[in-house]
PDB file of N, CA and C in Angstrom:
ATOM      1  N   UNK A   1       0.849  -1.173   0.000  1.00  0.00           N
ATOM      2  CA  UNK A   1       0.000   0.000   0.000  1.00  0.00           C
ATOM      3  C   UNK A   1       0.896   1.238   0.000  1.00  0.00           C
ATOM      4  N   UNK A   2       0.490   2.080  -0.761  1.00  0.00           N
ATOM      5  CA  UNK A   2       1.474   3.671  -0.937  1.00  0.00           C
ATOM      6  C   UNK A   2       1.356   4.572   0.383  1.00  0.00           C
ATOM      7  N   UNK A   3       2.145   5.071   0.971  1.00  0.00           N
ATOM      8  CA  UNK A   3       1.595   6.188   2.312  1.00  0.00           C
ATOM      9  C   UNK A   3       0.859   6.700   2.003  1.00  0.00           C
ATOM     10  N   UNK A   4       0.508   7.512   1.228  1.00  0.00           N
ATOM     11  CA  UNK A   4      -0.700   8.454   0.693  1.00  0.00           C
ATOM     12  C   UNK A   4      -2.137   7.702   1.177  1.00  0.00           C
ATOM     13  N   UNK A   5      -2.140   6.165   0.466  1.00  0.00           N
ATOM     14  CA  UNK A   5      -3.218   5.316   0.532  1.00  0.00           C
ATOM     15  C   UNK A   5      -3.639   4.742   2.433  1.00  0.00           C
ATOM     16  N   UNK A   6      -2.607   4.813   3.147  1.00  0.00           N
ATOM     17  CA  UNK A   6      -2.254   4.377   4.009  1.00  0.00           C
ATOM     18  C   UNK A   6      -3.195   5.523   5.342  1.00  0.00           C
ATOM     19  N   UNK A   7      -2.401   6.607   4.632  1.00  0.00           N
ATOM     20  CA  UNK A   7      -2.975   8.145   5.428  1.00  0.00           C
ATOM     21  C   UNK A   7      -4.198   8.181   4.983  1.00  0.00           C
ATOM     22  N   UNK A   8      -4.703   8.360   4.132  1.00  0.00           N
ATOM     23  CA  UNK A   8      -6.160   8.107   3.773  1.00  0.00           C
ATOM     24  C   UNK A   8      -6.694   7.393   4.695  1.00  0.00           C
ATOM     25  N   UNK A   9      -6.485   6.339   4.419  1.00  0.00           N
ATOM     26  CA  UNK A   9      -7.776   5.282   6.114  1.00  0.00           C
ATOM     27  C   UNK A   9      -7.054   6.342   7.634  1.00  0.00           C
ATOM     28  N   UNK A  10      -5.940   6.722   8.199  1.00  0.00           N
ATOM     29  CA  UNK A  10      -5.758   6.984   9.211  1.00  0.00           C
ATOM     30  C   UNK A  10      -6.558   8.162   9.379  1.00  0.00           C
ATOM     31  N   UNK A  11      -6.778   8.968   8.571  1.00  0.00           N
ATOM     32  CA  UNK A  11      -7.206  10.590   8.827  1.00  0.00           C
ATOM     33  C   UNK A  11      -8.560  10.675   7.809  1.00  0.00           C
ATOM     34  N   UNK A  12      -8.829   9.861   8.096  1.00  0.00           N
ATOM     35  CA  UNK A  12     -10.583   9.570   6.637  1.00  0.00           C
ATOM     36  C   UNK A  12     -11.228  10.660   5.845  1.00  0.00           C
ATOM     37  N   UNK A  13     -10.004  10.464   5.299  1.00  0.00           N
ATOM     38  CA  UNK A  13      -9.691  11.110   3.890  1.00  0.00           C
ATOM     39  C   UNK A  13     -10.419  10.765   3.247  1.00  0.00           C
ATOM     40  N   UNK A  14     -11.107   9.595   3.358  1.00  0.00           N
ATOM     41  CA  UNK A  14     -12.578   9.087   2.364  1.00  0.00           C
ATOM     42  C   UNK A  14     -13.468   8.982   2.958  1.00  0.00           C
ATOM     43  N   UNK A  15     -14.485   9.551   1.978  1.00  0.00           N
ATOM     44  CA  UNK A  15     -15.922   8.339   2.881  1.00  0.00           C
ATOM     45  C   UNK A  15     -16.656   7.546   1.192  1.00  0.00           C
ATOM     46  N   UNK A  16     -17.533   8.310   0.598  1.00  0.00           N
ATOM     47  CA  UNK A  16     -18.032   7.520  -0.326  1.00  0.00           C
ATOM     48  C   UNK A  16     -16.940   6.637  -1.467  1.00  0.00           C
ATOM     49  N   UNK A  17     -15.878   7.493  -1.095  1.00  0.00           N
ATOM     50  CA  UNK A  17     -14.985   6.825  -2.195  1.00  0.00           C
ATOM     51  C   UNK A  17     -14.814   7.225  -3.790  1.00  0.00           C
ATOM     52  N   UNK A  18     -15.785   7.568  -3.698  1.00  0.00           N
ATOM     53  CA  UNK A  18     -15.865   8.120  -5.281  1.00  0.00           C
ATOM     54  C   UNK A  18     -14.950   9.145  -6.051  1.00  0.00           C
ATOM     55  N   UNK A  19     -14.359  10.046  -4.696  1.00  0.00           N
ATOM     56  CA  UNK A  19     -13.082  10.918  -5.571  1.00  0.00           C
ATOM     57  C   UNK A  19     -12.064  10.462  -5.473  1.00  0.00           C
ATOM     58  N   UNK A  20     -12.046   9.752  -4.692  1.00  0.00           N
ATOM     59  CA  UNK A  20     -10.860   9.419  -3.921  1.00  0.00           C
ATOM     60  C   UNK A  20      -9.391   8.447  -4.667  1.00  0.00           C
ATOM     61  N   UNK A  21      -9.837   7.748  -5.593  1.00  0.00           N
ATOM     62  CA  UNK A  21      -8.786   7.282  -7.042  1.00  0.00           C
ATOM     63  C   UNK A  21      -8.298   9.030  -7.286  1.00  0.00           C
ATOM     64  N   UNK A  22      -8.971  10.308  -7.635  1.00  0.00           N
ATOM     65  CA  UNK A  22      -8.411  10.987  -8.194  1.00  0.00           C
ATOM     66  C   UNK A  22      -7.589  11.981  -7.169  1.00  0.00           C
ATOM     67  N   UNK A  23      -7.814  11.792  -6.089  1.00  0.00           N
ATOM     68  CA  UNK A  23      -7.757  12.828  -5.024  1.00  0.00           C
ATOM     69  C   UNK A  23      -5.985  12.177  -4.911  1.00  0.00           C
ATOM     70  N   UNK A  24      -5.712  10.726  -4.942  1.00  0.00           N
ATOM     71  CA  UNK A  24      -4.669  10.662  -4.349  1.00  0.00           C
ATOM     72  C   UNK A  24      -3.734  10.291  -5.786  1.00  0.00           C
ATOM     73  N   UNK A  25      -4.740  10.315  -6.903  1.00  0.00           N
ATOM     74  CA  UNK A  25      -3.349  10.769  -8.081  1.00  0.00           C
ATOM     75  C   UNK A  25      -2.682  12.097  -8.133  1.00  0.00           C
ATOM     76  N   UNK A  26      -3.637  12.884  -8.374  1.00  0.00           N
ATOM     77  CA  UNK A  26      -3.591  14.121  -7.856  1.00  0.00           C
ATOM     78  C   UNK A  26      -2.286  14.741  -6.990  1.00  0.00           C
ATOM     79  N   UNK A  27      -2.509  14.019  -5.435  1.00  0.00           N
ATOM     80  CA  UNK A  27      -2.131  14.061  -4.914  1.00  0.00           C
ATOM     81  C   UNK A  27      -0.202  13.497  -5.030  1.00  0.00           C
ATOM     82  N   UNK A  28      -0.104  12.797  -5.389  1.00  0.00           N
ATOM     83  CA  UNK A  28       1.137  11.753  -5.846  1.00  0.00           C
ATOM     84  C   UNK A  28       1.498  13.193  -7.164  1.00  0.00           C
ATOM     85  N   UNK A  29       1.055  13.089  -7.613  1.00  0.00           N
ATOM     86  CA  UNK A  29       1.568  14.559  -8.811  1.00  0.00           C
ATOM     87  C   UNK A  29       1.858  15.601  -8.144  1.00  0.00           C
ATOM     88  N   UNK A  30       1.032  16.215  -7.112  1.00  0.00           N
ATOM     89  CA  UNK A  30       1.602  17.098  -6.795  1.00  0.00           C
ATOM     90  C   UNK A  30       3.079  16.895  -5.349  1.00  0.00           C
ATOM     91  N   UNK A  31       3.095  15.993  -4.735  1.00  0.00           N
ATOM     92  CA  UNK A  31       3.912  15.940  -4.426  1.00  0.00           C
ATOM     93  C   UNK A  31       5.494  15.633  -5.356  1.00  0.00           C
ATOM     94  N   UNK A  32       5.105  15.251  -6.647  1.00  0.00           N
ATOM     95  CA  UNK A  32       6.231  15.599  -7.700  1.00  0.00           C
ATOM     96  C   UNK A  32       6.642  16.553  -8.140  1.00  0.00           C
ATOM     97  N   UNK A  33       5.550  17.812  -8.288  1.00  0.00           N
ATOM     98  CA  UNK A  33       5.569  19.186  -8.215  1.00  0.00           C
ATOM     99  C   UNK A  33       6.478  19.906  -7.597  1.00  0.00           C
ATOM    100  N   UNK A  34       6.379  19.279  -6.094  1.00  0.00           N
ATOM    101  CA  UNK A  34       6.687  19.935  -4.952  1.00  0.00           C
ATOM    102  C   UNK A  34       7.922  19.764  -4.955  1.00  0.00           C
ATOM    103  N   UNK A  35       8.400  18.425  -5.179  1.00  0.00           N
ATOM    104  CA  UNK A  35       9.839  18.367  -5.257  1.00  0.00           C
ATOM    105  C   UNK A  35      10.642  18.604  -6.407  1.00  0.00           C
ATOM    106  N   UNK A  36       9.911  19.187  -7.430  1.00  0.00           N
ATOM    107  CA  UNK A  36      10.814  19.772  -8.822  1.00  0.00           C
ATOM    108  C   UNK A  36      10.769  21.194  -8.365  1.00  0.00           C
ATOM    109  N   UNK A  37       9.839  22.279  -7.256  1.00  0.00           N
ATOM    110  CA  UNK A  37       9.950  23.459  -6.931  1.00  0.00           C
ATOM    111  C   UNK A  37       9.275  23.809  -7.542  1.00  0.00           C
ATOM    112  N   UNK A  38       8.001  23.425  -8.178  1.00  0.00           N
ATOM    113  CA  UNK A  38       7.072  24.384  -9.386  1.00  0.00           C
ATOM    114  C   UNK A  38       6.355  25.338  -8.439  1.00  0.00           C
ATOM    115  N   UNK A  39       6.214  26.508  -8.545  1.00  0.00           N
ATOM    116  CA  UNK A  39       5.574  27.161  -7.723  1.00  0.00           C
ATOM    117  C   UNK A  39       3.900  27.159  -7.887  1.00  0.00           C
ATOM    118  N   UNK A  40       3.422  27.591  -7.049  1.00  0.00           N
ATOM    119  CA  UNK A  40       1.584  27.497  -7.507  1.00  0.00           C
ATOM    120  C   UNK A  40       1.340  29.003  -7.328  1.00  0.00           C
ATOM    121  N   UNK A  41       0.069  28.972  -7.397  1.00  0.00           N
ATOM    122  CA  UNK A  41      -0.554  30.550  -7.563  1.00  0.00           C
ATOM    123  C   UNK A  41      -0.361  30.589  -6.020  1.00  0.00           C
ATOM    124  N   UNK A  42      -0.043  30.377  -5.207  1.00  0.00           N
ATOM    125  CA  UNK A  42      -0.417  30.632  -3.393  1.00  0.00           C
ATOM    126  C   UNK A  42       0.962  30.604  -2.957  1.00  0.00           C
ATOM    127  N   UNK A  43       2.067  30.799  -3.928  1.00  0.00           N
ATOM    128  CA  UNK A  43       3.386  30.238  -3.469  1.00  0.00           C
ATOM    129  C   UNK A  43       3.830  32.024  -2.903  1.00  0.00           C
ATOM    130  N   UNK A  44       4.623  32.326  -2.125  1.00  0.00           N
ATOM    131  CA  UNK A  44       4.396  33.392  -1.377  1.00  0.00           C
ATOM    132  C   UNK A  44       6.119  33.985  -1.803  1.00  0.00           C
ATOM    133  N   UNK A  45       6.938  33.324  -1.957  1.00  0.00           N
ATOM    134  CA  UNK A  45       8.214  33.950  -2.417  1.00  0.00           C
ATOM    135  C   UNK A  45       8.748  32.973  -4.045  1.00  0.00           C
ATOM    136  N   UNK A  46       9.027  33.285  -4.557  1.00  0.00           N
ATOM    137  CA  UNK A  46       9.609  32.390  -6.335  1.00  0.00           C
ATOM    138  C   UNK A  46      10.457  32.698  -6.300  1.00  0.00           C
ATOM    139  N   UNK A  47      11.639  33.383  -5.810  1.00  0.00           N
ATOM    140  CA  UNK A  47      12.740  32.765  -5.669  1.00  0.00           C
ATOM    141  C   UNK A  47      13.624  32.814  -4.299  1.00  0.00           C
ATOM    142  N   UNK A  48      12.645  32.041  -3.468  1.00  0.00           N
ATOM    143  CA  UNK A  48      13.065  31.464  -2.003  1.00  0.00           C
ATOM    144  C   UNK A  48      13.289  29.609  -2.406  1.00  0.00           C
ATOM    145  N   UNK A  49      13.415  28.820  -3.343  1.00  0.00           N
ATOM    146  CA  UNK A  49      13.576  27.724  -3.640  1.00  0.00           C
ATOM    147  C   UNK A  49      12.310  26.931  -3.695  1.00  0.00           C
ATOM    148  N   UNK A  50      12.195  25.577  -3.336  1.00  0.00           N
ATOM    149  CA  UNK A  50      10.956  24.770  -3.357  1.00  0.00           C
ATOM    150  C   UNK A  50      10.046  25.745  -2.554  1.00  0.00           C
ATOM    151  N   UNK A  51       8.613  25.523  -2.683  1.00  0.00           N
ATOM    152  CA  UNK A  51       7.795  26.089  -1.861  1.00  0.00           C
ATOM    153  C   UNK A  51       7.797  25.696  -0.890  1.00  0.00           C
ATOM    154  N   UNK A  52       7.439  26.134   0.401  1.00  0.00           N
ATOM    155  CA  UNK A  52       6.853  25.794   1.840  1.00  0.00           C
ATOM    156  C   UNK A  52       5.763  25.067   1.542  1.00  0.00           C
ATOM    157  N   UNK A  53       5.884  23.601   1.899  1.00  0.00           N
ATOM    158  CA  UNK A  53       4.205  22.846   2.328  1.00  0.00           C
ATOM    159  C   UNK A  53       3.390  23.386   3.246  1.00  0.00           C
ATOM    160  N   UNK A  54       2.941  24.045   3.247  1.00  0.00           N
ATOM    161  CA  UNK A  54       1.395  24.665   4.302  1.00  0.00           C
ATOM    162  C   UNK A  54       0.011  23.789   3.794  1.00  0.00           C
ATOM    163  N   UNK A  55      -0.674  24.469   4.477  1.00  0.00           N
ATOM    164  CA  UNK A  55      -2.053  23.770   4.091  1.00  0.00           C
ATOM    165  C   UNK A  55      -2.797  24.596   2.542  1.00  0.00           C
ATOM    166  N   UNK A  56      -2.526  26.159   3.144  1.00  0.00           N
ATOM    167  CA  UNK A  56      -3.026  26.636   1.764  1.00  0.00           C
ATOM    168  C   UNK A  56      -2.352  26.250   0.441  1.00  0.00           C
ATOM    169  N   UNK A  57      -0.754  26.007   0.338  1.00  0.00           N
ATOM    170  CA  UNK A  57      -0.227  25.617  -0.728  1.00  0.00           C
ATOM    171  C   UNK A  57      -0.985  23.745  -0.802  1.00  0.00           C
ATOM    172  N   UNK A  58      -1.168  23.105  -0.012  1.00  0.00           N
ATOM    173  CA  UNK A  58      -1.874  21.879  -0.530  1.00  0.00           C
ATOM    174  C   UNK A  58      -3.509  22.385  -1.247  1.00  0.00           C
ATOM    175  N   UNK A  59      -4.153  22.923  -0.719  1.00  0.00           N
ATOM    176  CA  UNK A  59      -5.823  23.237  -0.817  1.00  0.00           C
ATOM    177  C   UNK A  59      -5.335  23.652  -2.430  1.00  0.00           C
ATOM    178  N   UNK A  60      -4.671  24.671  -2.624  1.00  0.00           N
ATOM    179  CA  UNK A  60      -4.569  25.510  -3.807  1.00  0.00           C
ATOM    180  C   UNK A  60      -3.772  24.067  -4.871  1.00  0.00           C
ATOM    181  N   UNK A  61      -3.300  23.268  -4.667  1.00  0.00           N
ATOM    182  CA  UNK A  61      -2.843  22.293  -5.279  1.00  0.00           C
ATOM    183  C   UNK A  61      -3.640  21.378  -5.672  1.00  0.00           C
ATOM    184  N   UNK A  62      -4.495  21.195  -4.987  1.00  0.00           N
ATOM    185  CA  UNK A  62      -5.591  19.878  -5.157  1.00  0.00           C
ATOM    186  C   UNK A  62      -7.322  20.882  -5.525  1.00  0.00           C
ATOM    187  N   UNK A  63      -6.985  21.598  -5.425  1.00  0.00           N
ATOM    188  CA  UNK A  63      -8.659  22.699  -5.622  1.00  0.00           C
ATOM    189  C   UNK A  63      -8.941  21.583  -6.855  1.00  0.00           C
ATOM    190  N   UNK A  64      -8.761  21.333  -8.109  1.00  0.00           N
ATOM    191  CA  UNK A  64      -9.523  20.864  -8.904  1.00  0.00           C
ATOM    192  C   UNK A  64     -10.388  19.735  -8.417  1.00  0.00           C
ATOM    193  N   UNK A  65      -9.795  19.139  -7.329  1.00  0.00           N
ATOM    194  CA  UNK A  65     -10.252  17.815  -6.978  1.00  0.00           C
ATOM    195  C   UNK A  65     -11.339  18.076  -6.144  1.00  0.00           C
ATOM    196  N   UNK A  66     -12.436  17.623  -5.820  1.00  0.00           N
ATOM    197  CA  UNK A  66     -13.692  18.289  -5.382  1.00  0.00           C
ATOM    198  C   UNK A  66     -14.525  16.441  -4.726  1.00  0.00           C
ATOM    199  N   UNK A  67     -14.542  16.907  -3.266  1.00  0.00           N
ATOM    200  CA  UNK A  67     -15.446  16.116  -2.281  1.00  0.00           C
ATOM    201  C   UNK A  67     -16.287  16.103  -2.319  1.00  0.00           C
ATOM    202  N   UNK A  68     -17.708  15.411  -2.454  1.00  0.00           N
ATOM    203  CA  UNK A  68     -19.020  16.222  -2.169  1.00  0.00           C
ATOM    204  C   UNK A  68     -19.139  15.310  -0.770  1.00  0.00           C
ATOM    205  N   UNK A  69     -18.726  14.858  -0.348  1.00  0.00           N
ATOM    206  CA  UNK A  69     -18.812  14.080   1.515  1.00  0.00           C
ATOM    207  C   UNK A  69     -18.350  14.839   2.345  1.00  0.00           C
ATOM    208  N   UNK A  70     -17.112  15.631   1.731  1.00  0.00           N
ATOM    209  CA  UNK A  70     -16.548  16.793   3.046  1.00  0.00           C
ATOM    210  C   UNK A  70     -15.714  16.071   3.616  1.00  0.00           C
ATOM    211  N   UNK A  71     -14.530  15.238   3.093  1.00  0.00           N
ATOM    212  CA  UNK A  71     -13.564  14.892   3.776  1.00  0.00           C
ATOM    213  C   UNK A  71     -12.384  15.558   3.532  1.00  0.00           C
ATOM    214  N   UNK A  72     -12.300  17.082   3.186  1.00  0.00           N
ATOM    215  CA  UNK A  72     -11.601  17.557   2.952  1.00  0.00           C
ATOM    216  C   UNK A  72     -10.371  17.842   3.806  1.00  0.00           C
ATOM    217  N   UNK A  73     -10.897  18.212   5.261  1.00  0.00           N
ATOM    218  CA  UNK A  73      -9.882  18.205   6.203  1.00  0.00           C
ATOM    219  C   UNK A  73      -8.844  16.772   6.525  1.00  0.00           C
ATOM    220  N   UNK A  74      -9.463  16.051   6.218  1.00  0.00           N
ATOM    221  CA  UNK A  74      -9.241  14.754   6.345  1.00  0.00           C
ATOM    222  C   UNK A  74      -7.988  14.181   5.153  1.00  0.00           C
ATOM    223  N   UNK A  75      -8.426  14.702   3.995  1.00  0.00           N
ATOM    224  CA  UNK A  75      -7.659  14.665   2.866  1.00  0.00           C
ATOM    225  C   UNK A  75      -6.314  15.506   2.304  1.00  0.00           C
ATOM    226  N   UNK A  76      -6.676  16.522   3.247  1.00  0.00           N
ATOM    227  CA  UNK A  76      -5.248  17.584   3.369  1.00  0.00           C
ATOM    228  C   UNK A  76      -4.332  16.964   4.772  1.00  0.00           C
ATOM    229  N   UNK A  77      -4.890  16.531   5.789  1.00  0.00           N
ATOM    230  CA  UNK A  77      -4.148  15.670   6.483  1.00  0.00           C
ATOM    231  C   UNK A  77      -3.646  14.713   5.967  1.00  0.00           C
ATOM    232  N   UNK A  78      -4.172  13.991   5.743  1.00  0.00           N
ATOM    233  CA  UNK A  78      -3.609  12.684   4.944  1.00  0.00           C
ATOM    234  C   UNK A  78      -2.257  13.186   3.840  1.00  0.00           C
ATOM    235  N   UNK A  79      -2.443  14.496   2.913  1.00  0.00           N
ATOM    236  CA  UNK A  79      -1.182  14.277   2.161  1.00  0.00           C
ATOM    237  C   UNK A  79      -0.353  15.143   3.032  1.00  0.00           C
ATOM    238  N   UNK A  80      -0.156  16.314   3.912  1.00  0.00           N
ATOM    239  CA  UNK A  80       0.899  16.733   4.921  1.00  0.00           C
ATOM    240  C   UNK A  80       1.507  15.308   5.615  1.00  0.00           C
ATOM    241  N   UNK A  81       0.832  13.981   6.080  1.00  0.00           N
ATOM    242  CA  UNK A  81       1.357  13.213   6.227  1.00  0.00           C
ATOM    243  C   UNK A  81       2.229  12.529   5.119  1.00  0.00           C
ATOM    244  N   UNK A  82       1.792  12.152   3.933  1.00  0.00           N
ATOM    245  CA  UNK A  82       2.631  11.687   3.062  1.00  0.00           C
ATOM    246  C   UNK A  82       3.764  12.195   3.176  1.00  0.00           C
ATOM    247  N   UNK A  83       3.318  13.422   2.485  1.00  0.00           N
ATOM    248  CA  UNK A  83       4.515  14.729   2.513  1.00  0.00           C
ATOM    249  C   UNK A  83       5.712  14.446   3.300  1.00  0.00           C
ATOM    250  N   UNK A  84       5.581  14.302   4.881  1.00  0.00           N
ATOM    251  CA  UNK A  84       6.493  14.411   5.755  1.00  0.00           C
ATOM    252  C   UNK A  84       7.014  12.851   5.490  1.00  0.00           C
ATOM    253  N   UNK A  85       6.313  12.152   5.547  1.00  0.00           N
ATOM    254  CA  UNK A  85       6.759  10.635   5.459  1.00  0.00           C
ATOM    255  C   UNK A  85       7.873  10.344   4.216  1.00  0.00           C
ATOM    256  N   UNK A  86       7.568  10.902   3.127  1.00  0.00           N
ATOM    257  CA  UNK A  86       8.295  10.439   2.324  1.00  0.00           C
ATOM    258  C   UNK A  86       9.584  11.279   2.141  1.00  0.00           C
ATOM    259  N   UNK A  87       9.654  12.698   2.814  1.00  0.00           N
ATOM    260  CA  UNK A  87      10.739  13.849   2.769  1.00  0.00           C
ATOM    261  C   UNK A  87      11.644  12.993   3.808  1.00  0.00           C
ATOM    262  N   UNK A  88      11.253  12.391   5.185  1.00  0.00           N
ATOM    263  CA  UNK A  88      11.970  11.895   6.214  1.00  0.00           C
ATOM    264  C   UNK A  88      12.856  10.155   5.289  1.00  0.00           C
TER     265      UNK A  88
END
């Protein structure tokens, strides 16, 4: 199982399931993002190096991806966990 997939059940990042294939491709892309330094529209300095992971730089990363269950908090937890898991 991938951490991403892993954090998902810990911080229920899902409920109906239905976004959730796209939420954590998505997700897996943008943590590729993150580590090539692409900046996003919420990125606060461009040439301070990679961006800072915050929550608004995740929300503004994944905005296309859309819950209708509201596990959103749940789903931005889940990838700050990846995040850290796979940087460590």
């Amino acid at each position: 199982m991938h951490a991403l997939q892993r954090a998902f059940i810990e911080h229920d990042g899902l409920q109906c399931g239905y976004c959730t294939p796209g939420q954590i491709c998505s997700a897996i892309a943008m943590a590729e993002e993150l580590r090539r330094g692409d900046p996003s529209y919420v990125t606060l300095d461009l040439a301070a190096g990679p961006p800072v992971v915050t929550r608004a730089e995740i929300r503004e990363r994944m905005s296309g991806n859309l819950c209708r269950c509201g596990a959103h908090n749940g789903i931005v937890e889940a990838i700050e966990d990846m995040l850290v898991e796979t940087a460590a």
